[in-house]
Protein backbone atom coordinates (compact mmCIF):
# COMPACT_ATOMS: atom_id res chain seq x y z
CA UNK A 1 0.00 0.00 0.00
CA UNK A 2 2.53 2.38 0.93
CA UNK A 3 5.02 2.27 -2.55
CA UNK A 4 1.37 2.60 -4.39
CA UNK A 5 0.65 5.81 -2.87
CA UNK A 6 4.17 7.02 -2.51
CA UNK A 7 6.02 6.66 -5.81
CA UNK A 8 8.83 8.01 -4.21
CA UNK A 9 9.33 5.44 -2.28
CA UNK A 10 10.00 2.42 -5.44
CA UNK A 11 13.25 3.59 -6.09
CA UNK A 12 11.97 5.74 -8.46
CA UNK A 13 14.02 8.65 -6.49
CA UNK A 14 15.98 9.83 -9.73
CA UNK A 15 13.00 10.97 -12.34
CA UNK A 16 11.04 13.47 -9.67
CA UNK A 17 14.64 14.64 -9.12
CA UNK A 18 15.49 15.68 -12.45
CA UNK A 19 11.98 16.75 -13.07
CA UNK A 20 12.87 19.21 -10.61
CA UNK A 21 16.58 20.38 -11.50
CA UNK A 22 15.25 20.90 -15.09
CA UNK A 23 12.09 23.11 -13.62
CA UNK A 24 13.71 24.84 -11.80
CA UNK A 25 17.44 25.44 -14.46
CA UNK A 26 15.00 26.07 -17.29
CA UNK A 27 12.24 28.01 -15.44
CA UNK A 28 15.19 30.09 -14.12
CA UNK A 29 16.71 31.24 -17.26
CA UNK A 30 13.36 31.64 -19.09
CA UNK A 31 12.61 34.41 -16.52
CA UNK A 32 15.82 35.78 -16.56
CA UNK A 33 15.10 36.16 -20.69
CA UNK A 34 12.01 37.12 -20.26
CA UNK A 35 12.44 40.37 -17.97
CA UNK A 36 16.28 41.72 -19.57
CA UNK A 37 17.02 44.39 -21.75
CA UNK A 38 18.04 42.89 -25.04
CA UNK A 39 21.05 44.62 -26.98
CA UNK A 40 22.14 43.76 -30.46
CA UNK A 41 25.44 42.77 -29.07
CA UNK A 42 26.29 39.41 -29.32
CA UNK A 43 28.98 39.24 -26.43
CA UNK A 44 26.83 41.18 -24.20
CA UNK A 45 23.86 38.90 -24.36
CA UNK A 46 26.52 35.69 -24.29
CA UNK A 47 27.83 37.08 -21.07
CA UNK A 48 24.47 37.47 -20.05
CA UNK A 49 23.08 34.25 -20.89
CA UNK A 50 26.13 32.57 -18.63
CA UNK A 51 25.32 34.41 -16.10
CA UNK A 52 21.64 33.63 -15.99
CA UNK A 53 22.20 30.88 -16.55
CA UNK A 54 24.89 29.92 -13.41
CA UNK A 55 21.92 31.44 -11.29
CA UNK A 56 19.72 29.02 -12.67
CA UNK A 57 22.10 26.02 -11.68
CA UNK A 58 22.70 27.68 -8.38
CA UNK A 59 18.68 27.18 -7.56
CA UNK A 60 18.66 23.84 -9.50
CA UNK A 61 21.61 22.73 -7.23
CA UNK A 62 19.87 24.12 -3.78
CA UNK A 63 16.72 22.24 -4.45
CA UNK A 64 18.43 18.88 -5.34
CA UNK A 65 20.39 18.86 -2.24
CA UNK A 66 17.05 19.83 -0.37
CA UNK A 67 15.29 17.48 -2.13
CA UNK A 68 17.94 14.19 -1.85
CA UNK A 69 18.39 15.35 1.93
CA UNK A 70 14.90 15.91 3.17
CA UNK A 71 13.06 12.92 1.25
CA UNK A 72 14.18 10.21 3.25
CA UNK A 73 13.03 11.52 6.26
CA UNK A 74 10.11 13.28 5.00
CA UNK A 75 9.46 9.24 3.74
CA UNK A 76 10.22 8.10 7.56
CA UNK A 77 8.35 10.82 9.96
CA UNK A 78 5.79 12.58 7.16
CA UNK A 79 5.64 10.34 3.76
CA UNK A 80 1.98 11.75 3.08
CA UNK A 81 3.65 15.77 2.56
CA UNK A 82 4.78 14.36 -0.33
CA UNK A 83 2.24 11.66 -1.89
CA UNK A 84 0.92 14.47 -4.42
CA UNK A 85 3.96 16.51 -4.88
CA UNK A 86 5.25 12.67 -6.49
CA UNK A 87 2.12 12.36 -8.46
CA UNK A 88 2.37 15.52 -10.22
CA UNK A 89 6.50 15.07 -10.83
CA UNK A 90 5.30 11.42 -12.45
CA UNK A 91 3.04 13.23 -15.01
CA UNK A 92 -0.12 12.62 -13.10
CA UNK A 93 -0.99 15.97 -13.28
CA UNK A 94 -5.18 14.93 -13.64
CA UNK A 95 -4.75 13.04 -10.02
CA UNK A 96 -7.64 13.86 -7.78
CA UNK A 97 -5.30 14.02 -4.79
CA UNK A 98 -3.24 17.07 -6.84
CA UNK A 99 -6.20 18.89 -6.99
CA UNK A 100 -7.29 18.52 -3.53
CA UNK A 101 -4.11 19.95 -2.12
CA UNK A 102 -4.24 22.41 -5.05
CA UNK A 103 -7.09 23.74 -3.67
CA UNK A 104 -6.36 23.20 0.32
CA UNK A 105 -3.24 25.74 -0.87
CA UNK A 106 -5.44 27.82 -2.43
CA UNK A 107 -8.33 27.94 0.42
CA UNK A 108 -5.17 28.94 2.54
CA UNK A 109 -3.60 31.48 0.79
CA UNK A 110 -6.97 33.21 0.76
CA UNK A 111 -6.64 33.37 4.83
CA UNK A 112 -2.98 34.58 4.78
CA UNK A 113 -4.10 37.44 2.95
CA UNK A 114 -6.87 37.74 5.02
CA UNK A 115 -4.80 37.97 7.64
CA UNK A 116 -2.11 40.67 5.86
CA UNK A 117 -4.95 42.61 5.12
CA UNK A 118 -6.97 42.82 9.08
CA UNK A 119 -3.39 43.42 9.95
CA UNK A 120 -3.21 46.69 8.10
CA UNK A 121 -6.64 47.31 9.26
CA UNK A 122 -6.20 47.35 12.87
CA UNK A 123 -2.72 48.70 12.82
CA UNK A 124 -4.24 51.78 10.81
CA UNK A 125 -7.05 52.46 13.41
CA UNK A 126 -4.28 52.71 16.03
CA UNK A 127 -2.27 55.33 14.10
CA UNK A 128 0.88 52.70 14.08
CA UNK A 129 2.61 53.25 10.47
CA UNK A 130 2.55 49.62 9.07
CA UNK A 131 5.57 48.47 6.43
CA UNK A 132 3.78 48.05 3.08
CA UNK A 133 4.08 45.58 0.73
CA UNK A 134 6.90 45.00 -1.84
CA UNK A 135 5.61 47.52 -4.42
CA UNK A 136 8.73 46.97 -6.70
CA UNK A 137 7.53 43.64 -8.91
CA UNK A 138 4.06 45.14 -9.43
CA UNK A 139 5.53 48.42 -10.96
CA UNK A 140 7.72 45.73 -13.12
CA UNK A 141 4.59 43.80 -13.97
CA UNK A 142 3.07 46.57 -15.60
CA UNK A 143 5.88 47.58 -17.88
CA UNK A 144 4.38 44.63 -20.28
CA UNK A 145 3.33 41.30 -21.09
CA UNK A 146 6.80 39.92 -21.46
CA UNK A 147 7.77 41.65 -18.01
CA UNK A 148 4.53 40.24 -16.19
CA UNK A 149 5.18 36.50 -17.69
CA UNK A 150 9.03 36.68 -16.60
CA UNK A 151 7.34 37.55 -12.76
CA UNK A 152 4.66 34.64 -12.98
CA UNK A 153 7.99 32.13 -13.65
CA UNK A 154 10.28 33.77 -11.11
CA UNK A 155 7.23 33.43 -8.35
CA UNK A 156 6.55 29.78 -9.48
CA UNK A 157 10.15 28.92 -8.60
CA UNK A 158 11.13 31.21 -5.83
CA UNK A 159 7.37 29.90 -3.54
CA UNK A 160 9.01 25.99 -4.99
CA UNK A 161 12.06 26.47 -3.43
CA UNK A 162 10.78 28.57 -0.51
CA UNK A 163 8.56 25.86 -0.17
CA UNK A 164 11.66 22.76 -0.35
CA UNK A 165 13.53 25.22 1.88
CA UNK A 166 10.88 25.72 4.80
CA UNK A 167 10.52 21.15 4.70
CA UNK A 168 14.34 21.37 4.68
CA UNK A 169 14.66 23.50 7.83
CA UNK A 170 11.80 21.47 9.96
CA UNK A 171 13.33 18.60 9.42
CA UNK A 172 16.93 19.95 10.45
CA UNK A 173 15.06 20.82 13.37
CA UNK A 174 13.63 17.55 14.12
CA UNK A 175 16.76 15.97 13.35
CA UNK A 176 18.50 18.30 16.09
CA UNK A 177 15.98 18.53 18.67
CA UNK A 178 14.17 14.69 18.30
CA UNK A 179 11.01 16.10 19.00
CA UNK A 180 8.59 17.20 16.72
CA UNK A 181 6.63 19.52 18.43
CA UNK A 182 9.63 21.51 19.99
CA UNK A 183 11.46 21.52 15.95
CA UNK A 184 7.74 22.90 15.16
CA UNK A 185 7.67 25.25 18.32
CA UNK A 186 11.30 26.71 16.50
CA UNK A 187 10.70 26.53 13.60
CA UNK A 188 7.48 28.86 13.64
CA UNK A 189 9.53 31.41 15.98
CA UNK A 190 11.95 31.89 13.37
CA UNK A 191 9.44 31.76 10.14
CA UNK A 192 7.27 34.93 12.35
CA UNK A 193 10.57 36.75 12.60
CA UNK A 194 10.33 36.92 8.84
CA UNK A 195 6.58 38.44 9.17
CA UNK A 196 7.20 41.09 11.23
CA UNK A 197 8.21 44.22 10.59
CA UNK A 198 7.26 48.04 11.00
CA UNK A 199 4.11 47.45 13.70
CA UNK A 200 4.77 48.10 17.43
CA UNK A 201 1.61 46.27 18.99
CA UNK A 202 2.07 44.08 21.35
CA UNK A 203 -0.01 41.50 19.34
CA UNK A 204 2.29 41.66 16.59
CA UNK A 205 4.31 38.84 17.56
CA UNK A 206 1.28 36.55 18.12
CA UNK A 207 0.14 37.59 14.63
CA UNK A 208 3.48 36.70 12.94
CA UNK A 209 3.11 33.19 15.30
CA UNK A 210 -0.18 32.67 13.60
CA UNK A 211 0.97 33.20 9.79
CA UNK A 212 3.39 30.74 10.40
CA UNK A 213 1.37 27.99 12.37
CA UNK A 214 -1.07 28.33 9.17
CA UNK A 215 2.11 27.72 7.00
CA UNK A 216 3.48 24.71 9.29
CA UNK A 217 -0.25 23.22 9.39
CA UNK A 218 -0.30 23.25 5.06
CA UNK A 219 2.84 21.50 5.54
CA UNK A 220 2.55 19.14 7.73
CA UNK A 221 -1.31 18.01 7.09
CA UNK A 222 -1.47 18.78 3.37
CA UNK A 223 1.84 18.37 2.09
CA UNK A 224 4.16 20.34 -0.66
CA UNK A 225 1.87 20.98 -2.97
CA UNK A 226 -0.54 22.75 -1.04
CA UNK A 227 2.49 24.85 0.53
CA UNK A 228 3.61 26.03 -2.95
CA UNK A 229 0.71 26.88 -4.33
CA UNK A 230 -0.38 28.42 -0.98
CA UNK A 231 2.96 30.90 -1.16
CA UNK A 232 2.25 31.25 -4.93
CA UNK A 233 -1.21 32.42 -4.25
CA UNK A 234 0.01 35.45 -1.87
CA UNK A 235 2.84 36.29 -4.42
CA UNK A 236 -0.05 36.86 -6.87
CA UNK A 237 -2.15 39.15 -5.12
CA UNK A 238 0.58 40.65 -3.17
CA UNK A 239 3.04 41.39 -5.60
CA UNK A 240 1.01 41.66 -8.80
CA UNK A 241 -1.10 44.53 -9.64
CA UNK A 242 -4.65 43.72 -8.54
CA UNK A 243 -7.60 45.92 -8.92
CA UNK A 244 -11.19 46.05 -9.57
CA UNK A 245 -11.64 49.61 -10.90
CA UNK A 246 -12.35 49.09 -14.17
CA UNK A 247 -11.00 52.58 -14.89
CA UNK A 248 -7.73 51.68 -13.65
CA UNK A 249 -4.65 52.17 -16.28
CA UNK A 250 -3.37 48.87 -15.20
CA UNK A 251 -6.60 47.17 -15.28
CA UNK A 252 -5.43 44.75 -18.13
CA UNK A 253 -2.69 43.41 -15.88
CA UNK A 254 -4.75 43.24 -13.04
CA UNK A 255 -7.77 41.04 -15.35
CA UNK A 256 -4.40 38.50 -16.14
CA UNK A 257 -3.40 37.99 -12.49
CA UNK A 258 -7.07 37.19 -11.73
CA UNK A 259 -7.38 34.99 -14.56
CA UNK A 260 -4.41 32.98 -13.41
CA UNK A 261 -5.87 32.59 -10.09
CA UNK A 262 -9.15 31.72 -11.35
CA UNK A 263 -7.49 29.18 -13.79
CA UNK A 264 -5.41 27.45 -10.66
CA UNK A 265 -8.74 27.21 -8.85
CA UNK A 266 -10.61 25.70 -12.10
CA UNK A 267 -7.66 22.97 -12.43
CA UNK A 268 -8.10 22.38 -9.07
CA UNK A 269 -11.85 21.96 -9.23
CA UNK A 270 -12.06 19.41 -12.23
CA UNK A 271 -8.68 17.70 -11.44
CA UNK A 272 -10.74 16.59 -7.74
CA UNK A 273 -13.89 16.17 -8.81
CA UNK A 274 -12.24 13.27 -10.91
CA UNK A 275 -15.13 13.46 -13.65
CA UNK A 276 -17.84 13.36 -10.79
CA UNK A 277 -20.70 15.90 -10.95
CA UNK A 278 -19.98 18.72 -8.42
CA UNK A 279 -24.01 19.08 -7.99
CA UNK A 280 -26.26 16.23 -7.76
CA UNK A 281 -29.25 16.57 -7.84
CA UNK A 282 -32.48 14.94 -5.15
């Protein structure tokens, strides 16, 4: 039972491995094309094509030694984090299970920005000055198409490897400490020191404690998957122009990033439902 839901687990280590090194090496230097300034100088763009290109292997590199370092114990202490995240790497892209935690991520990246957003809120109505948002890859975004594609690529990779990197670190932690729930206690301490920032309450802390209990809990119950596309999910309405007024000069942009979300959320809809009606009728 356990090799049929856990392809990992066959020996079949080496193909979801190089499914991810060649993700994440050609993802990489398709964004780094994508978003440049292109002259008509042949040793210019050769020099930069090496060097996107030895940042690509750089990430490829860091997620294969995540990967071959965290799997076996992921396999040992929490084999079902990574039951879809197999699926999908084995070109079962139309598995129910994918879409389930496609949408668990999804369902929880609605809440984190939830969250971001009652933070502002309440930190407003106290006159504290709150640190806003990374402004600098929406103004990118809107430059053009070829800019705002280059951003969708660089976010798929950088919430994949955030993603790798935050499974990594727990299970350092578990490794160190032997107990689960004080390498969970840590590990959340230091993931809310990231979420802070620029608030003075003296719920801030508790706040940044909760974002990352919500992360650890899409980890731990609902596996990689879910994680990613939870991260990818606040990337795209945090850091992509998003708007409703229709008057907007950036409105086109903003119609593209909801479309992608709305597309994610369709895939993950019909990929569950596994053929089955979503509506049956008495």
């Amino acid at each position: 039972m356990f090799p049929e839901h856990f392809p990992i687990a066959t020996g079949t280590t080496s193909s979801p491995l190089a499914a991810v090194r060649r993700l994440i090496a050609i993802g990489g230097i398709l964004w780094g094309v994508l978003r440049a300034h292109h002259v008509p100088q042949p040793v210019d763009e050769w020099m930069f094509l090496l060097i996107i290109a030895g940042w690509s292997l750089v990430w490829a590199g860091f997620a294969w030694v995540i990967y071959i370092s965290l799997e076996p114990y992921m396999r040992k202490w929490w084999p079902h984090t990574l039951i879809s995240w197999a699926r999908l790497l084995a070109g079962r892209a139309r598995d129910p299970l994918v879409g389930r935690d496609v949408l668990v991520g999804l369902l929880a990246g609605v809440v984190f920005v939830a969250l971001l957003i009652l933070r502002v809120e309440i930190y407003s109505r106290f006159g504290v000055p709150v640190r806003p948002l990374d402004q600098w890859y929406s103004l990118e975004a809107v430059r053009s198409i070829r800019y705002f594609l280059g951003l969708v690529i660089y976010f798929s990779l950088d919430t994949l490897n955030f993603a790798l990197g935050a499974l990594g670190t727990l299970l350092l932690l578990r490794v160190a400490v032997r107990s689960t729930w004080l390498s969970a206690a840590i590990w959340m301490v230091i993931v809310a020191s990231l979420n802070l920032g620029g608030g003075g309450l003296a719920w801030d802390l508790p706040f940044g404690l909760a974002l990352a209990g919500l992360v650890l809990a899409v980890l731990l119950r609902s596996g990689l998957v879910s994680a990613a596309v939870m991260l990818l999910y606040i990337d795209f309405m945090t850091r992509l122009p998003v708007t409703l007024d229709a008057g907007s000069w950036y409105i086109a942009m903003s119609v593209l990033t909801l479309v992608l979300v709305g597309a994610m959320t369709m895939y993950g809809f019909v990929v569950a439902l596994a053929g089955q009606r979503a509506f049956v009728s008495s």
